[in-house]
PDB file of N, CA and C in Angstrom:
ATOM      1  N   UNK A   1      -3.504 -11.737 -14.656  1.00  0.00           N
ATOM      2  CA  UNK A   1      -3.921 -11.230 -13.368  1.00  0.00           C
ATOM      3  C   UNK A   1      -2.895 -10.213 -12.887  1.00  0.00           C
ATOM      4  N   UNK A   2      -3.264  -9.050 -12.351  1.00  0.00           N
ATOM      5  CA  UNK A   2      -2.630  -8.111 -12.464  1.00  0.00           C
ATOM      6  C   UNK A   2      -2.018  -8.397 -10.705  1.00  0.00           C
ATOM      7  N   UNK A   3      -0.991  -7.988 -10.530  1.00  0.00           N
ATOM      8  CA  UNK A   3      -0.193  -8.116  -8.875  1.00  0.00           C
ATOM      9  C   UNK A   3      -0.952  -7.034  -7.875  1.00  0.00           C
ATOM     10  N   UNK A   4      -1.660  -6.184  -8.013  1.00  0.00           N
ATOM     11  CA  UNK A   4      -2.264  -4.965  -7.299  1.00  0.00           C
ATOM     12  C   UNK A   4      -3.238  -5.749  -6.885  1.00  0.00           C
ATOM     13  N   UNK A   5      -4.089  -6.809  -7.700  1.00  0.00           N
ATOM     14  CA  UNK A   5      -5.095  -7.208  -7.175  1.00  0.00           C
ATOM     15  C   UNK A   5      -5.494  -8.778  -6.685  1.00  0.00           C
ATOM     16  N   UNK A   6      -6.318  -8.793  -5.452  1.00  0.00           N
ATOM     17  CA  UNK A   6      -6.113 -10.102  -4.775  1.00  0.00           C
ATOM     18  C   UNK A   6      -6.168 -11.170  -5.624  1.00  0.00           C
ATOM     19  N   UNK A   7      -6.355 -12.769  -5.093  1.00  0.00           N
ATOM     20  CA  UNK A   7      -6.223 -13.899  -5.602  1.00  0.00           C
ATOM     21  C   UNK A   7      -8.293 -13.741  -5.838  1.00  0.00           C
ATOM     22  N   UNK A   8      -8.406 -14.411  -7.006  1.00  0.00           N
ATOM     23  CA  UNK A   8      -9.700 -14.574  -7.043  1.00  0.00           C
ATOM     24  C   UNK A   8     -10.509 -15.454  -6.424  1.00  0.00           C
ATOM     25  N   UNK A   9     -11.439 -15.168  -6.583  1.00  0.00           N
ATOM     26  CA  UNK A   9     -12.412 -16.023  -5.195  1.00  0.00           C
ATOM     27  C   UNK A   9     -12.620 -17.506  -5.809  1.00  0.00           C
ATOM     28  N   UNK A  10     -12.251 -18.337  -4.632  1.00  0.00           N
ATOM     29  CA  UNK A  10     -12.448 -20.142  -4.567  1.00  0.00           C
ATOM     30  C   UNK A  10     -13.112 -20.583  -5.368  1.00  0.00           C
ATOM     31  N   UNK A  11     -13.751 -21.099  -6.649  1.00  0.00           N
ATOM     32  CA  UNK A  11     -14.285 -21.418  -7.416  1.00  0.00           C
ATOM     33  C   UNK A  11     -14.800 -20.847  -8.752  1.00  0.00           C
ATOM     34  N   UNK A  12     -14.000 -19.737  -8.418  1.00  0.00           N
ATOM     35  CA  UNK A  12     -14.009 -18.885  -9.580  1.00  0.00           C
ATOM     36  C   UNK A  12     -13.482 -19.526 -11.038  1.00  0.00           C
ATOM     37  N   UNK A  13     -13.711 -19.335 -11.966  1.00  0.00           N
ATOM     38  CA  UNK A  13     -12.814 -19.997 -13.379  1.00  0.00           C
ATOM     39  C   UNK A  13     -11.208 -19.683 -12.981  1.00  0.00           C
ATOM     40  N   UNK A  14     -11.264 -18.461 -12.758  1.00  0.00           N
ATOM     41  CA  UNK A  14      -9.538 -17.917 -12.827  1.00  0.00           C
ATOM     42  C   UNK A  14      -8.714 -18.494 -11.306  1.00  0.00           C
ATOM     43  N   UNK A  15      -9.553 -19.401 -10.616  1.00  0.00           N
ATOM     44  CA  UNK A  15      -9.117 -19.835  -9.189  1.00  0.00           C
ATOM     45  C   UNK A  15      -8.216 -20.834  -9.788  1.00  0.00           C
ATOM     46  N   UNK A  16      -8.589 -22.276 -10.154  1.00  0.00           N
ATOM     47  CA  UNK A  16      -7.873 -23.153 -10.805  1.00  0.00           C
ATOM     48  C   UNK A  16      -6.722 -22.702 -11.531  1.00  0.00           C
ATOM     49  N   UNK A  17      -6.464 -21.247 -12.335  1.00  0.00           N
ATOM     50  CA  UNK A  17      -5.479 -20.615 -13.296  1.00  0.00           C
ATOM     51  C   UNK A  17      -4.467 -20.593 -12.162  1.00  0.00           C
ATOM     52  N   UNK A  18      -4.994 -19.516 -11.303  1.00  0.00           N
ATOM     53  CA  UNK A  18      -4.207 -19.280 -10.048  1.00  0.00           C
ATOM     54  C   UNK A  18      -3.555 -20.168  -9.338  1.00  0.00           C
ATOM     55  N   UNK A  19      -4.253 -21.027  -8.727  1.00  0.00           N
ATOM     56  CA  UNK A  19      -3.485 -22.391  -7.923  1.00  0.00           C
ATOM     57  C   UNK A  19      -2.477 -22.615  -8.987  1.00  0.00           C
ATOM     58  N   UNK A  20      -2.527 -22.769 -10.455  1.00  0.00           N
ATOM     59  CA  UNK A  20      -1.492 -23.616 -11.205  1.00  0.00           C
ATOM     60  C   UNK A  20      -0.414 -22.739 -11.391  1.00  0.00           C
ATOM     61  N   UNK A  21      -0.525 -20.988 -10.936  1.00  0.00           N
ATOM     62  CA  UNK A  21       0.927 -20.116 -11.024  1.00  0.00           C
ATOM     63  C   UNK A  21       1.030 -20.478 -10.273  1.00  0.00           C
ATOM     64  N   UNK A  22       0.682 -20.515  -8.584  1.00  0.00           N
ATOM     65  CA  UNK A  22       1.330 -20.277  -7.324  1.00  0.00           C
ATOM     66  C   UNK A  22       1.743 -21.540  -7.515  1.00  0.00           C
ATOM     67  N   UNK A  23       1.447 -23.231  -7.577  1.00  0.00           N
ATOM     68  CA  UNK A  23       2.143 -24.305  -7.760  1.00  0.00           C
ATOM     69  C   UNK A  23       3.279 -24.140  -8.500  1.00  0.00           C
ATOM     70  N   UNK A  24       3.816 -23.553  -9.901  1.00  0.00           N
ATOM     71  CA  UNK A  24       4.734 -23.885 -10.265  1.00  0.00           C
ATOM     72  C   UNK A  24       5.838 -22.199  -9.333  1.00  0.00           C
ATOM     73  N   UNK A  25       5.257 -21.189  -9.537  1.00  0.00           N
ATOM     74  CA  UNK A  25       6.183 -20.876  -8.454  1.00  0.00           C
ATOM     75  C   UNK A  25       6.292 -20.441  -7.234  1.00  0.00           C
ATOM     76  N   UNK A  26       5.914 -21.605  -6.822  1.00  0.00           N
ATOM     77  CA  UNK A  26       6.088 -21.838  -4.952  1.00  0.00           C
ATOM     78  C   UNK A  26       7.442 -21.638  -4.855  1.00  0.00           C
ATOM     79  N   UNK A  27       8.405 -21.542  -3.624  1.00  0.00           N
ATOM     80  CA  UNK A  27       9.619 -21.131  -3.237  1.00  0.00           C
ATOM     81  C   UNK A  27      10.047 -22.451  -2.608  1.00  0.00           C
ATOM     82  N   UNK A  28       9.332 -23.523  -2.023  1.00  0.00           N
ATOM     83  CA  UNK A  28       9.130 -24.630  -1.175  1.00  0.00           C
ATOM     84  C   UNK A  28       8.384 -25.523  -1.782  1.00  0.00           C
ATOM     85  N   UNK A  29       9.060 -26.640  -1.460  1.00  0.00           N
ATOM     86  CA  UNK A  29       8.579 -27.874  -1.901  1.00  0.00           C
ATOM     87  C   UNK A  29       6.914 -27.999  -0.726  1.00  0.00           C
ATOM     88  N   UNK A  30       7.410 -27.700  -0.011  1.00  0.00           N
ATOM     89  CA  UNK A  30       5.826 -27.467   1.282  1.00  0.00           C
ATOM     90  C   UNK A  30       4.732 -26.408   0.354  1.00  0.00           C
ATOM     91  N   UNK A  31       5.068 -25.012  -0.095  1.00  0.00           N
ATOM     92  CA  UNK A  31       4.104 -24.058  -0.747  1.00  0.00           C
ATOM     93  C   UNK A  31       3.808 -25.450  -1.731  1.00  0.00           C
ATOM     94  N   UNK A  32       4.661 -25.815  -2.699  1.00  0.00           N
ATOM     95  CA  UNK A  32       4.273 -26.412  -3.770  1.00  0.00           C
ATOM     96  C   UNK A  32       3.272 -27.719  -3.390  1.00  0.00           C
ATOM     97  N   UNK A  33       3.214 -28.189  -2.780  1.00  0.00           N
ATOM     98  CA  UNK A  33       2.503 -29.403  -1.967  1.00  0.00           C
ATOM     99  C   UNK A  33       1.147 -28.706  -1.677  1.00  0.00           C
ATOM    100  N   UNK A  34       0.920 -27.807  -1.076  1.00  0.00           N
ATOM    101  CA  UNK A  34       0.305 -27.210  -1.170  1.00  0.00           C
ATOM    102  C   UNK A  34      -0.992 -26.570  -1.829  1.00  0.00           C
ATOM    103  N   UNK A  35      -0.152 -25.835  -2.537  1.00  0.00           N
ATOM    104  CA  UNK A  35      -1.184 -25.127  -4.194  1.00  0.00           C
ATOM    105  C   UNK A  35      -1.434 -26.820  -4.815  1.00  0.00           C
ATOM    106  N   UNK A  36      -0.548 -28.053  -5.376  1.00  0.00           N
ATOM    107  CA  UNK A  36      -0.868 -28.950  -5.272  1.00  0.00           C
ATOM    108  C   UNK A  36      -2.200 -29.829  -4.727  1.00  0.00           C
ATOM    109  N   UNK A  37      -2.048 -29.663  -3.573  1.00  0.00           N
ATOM    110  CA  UNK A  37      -3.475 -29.649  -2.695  1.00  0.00           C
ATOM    111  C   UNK A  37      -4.450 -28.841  -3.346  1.00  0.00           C
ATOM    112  N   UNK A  38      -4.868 -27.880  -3.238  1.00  0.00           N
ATOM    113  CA  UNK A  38      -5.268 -26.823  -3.686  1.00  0.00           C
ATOM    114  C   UNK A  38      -5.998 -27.381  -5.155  1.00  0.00           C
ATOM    115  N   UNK A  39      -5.449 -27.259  -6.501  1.00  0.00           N
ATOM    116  CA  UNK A  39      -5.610 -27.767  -7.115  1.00  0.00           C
ATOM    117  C   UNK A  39      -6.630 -29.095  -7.767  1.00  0.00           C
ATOM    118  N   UNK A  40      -6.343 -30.289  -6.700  1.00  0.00           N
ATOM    119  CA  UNK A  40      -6.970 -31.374  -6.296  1.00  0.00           C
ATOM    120  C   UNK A  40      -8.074 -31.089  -6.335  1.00  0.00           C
ATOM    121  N   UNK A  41      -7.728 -30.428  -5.419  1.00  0.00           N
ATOM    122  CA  UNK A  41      -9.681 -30.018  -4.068  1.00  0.00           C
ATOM    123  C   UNK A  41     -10.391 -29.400  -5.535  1.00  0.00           C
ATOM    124  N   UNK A  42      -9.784 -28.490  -5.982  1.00  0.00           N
ATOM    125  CA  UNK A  42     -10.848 -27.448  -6.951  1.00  0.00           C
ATOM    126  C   UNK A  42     -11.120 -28.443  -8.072  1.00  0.00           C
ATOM    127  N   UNK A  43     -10.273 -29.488  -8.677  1.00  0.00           N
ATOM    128  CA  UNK A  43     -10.715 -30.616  -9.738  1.00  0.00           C
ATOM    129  C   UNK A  43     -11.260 -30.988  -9.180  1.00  0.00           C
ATOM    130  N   UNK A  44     -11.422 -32.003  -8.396  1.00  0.00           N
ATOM    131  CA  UNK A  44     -13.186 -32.564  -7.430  1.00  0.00           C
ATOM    132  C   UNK A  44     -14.236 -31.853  -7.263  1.00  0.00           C
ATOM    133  N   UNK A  45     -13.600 -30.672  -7.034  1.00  0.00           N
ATOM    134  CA  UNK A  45     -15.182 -29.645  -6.881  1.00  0.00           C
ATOM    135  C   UNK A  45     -16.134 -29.404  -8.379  1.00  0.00           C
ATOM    136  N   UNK A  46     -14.826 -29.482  -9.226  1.00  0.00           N
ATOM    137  CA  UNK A  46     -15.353 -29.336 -10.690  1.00  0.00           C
ATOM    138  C   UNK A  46     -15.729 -30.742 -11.114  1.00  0.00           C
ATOM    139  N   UNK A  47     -15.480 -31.822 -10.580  1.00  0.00           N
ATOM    140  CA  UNK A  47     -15.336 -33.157 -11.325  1.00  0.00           C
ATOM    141  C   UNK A  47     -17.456 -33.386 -10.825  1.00  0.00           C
ATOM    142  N   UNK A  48     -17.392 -32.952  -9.560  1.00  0.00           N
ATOM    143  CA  UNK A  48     -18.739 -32.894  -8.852  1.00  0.00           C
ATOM    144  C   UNK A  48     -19.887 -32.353  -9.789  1.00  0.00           C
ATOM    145  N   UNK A  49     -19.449 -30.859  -9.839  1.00  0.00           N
ATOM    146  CA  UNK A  49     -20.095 -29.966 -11.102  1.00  0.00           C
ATOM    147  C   UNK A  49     -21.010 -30.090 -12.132  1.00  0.00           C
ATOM    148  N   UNK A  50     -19.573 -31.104 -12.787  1.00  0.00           N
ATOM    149  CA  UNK A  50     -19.617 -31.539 -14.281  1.00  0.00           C
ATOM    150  C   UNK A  50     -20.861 -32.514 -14.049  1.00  0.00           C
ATOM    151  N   UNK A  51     -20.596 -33.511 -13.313  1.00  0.00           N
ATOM    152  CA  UNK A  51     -21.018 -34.880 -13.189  1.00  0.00           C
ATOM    153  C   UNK A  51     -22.923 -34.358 -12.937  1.00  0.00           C
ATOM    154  N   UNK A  52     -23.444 -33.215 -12.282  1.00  0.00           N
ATOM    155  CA  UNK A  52     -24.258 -33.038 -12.018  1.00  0.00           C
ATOM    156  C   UNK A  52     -25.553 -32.279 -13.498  1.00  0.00           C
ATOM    157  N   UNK A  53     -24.215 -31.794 -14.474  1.00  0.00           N
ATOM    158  CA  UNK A  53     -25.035 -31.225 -15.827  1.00  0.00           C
ATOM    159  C   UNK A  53     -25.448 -32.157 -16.512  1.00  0.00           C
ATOM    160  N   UNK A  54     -26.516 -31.622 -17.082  1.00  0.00           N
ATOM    161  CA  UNK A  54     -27.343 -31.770 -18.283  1.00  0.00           C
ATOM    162  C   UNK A  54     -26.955 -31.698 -19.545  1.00  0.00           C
ATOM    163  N   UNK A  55     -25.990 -32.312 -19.864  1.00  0.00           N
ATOM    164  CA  UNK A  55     -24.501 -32.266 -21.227  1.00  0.00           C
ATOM    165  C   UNK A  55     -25.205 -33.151 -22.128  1.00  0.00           C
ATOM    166  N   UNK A  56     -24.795 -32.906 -23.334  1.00  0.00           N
ATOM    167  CA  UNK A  56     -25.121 -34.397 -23.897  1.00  0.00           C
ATOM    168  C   UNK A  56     -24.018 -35.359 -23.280  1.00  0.00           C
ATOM    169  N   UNK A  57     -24.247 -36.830 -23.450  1.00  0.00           N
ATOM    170  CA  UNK A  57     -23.144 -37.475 -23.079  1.00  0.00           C
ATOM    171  C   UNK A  57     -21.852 -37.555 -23.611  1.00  0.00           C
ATOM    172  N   UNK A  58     -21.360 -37.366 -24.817  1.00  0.00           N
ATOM    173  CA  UNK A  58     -20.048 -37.201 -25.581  1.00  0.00           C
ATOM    174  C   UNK A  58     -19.456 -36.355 -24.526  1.00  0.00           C
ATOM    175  N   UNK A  59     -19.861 -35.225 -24.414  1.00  0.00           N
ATOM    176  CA  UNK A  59     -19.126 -33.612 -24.756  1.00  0.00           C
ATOM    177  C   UNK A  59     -18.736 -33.836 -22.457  1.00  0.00           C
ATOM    178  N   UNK A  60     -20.096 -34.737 -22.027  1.00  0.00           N
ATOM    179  CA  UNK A  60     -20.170 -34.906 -20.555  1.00  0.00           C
ATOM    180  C   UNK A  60     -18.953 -35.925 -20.244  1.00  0.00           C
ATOM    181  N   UNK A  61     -19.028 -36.525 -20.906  1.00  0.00           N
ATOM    182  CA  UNK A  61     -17.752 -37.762 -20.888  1.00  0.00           C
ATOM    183  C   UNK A  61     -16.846 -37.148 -20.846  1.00  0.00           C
ATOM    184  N   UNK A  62     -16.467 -36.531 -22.105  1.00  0.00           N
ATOM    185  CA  UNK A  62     -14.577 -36.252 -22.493  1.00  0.00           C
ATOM    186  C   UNK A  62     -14.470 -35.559 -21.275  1.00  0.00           C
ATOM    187  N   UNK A  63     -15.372 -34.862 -20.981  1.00  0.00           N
ATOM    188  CA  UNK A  63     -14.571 -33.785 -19.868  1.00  0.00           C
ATOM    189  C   UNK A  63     -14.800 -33.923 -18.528  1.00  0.00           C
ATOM    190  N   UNK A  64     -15.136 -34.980 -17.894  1.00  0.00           N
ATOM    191  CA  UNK A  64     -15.124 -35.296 -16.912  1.00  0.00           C
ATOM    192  C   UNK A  64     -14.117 -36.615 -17.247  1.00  0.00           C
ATOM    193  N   UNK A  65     -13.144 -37.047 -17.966  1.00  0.00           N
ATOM    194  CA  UNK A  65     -12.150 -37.686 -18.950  1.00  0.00           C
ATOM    195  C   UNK A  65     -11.241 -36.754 -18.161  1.00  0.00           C
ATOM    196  N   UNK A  66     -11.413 -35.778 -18.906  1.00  0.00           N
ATOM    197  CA  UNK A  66     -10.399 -34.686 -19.167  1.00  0.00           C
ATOM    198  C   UNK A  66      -9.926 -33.967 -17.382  1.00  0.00           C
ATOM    199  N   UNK A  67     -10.890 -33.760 -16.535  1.00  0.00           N
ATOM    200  CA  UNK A  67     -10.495 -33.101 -15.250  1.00  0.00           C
ATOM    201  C   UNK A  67     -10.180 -34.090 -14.760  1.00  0.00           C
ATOM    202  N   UNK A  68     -10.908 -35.965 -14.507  1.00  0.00           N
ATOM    203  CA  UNK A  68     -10.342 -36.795 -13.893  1.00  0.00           C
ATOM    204  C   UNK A  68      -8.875 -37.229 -14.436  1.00  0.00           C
ATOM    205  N   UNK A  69      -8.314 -37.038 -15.392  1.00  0.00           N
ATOM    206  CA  UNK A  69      -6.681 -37.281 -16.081  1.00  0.00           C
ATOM    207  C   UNK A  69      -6.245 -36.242 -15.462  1.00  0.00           C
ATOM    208  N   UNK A  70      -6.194 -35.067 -15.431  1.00  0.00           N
ATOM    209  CA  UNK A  70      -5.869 -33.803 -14.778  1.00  0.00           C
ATOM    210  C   UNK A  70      -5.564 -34.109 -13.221  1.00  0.00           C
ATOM    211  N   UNK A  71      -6.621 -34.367 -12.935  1.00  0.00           N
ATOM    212  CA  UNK A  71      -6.926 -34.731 -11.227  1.00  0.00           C
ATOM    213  C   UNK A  71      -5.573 -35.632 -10.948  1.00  0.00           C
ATOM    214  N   UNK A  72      -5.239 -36.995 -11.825  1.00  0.00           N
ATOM    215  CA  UNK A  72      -4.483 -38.221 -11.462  1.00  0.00           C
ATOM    216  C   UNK A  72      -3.119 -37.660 -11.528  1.00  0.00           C
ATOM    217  N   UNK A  73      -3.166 -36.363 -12.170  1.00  0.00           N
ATOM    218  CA  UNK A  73      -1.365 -35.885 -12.913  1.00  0.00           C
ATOM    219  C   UNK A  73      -1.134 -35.386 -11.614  1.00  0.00           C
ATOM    220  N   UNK A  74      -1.977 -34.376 -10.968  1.00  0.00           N
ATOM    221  CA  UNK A  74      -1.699 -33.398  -9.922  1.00  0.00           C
ATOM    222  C   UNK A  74      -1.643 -34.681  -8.506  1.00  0.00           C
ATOM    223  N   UNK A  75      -2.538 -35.651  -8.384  1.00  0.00           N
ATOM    224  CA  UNK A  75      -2.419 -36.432  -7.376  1.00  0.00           C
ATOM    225  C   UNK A  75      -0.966 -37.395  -6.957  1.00  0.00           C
ATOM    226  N   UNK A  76      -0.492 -37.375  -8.306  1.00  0.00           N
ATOM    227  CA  UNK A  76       0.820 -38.274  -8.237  1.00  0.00           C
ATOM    228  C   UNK A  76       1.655 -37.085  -7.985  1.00  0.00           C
ATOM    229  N   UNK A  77       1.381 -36.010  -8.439  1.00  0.00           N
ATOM    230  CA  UNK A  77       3.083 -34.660  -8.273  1.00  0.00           C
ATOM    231  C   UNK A  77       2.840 -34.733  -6.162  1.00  0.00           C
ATOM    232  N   UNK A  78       1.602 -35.073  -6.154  1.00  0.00           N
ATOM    233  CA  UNK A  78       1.128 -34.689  -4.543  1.00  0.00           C
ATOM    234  C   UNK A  78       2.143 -35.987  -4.155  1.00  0.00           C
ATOM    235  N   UNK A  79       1.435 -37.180  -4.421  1.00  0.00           N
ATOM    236  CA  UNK A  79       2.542 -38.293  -3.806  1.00  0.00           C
ATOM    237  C   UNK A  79       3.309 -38.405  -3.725  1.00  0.00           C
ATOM    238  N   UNK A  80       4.778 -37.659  -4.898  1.00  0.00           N
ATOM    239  CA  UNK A  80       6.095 -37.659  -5.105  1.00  0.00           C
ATOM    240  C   UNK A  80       6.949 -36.566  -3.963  1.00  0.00           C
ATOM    241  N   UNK A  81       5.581 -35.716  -4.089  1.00  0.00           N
ATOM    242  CA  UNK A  81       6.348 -34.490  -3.127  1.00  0.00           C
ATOM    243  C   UNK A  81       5.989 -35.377  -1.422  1.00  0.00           C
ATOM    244  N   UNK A  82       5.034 -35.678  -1.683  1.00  0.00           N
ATOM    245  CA  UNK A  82       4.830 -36.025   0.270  1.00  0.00           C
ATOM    246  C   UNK A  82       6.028 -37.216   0.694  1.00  0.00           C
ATOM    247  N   UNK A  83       5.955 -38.258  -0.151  1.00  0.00           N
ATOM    248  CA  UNK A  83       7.480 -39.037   0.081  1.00  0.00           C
ATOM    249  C   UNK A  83       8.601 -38.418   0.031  1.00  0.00           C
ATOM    250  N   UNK A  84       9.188 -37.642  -0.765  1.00  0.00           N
ATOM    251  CA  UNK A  84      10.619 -36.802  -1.015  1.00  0.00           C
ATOM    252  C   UNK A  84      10.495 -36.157   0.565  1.00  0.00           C
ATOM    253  N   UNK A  85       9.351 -35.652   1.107  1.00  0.00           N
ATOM    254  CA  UNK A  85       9.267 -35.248   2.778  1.00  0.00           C
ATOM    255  C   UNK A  85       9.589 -35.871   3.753  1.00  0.00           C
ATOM    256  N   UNK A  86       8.795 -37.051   3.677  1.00  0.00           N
ATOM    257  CA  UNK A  86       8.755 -37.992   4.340  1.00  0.00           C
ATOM    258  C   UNK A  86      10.321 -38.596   4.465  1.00  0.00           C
ATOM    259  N   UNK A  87      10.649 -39.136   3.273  1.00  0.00           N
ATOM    260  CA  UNK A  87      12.358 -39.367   3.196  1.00  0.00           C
ATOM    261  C   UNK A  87      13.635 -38.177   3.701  1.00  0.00           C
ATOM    262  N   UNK A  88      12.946 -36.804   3.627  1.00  0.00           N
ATOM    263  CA  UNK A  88      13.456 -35.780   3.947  1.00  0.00           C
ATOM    264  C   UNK A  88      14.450 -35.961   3.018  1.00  0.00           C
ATOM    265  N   UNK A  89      14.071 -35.720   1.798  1.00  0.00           N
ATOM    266  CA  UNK A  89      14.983 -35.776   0.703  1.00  0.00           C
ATOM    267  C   UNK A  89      15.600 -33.691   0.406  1.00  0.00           C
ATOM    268  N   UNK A  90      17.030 -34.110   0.084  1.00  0.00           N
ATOM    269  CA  UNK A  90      17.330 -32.775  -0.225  1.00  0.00           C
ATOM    270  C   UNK A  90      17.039 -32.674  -1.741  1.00  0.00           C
ATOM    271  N   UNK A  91      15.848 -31.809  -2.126  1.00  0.00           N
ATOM    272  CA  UNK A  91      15.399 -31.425  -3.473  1.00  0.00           C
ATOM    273  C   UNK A  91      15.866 -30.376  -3.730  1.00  0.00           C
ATOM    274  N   UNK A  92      16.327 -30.641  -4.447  1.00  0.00           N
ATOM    275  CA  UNK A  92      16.843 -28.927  -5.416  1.00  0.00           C
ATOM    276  C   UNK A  92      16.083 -28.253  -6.040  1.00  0.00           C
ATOM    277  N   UNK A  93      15.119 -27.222  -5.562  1.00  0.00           N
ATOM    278  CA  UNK A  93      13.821 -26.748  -5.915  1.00  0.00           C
ATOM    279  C   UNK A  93      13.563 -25.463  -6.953  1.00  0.00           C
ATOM    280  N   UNK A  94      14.520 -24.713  -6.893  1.00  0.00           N
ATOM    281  CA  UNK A  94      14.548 -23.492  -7.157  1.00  0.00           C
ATOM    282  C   UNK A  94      16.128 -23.169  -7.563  1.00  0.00           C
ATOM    283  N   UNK A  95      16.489 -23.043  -8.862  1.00  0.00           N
ATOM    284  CA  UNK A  95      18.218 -22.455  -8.905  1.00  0.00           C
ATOM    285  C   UNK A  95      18.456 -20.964  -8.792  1.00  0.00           C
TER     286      UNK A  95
END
């Protein structure tokens, strides 16, 4: 994705790509919480999606497998960061 041009539109394929640059380089543990969020929301939106096609069942399984494992990785980085807040922990975010 080129820097001249905006963030792509909310549900786009390349939206999910996006949330996962701006998550890893957020400047703030808050941005990162964030795109985090972000993230979530767009795996549910896709987990919804999926769940609604006409797949065979194998190929419908693994990958609604596959975004809900996805979903649980990004939900726990969400939990770790909202406690480290909550504790008002000094994180060393960025060297």
């Amino acid at each position: 994705m080129s820097e001249s041009s905006g963030p792509p539109v909310r549900g786009d394929i390349a939206w999910l790509e996006y949330c996962c640059e701006k998550a890893l380089d957020a400047f703030t543990l808050d941005d990162a919480l964030t795109w985090q969020n972000e993230i979530a929301r767009e795996l549910t939106r896709r987990i919804a999606l999926v769940s609604e096609m006409k797949w065979p069942t194998d190929l419908k399984t693994r990958t609604m497998f596959d975004l809900m494992h996805r979903r649980a990785i990004h939900n726990a980085c969400i939990h770790h960061a909202q406690a480290a807040l909550r504790r008002n922990e000094n994180v060393k975010w960025k060297a």
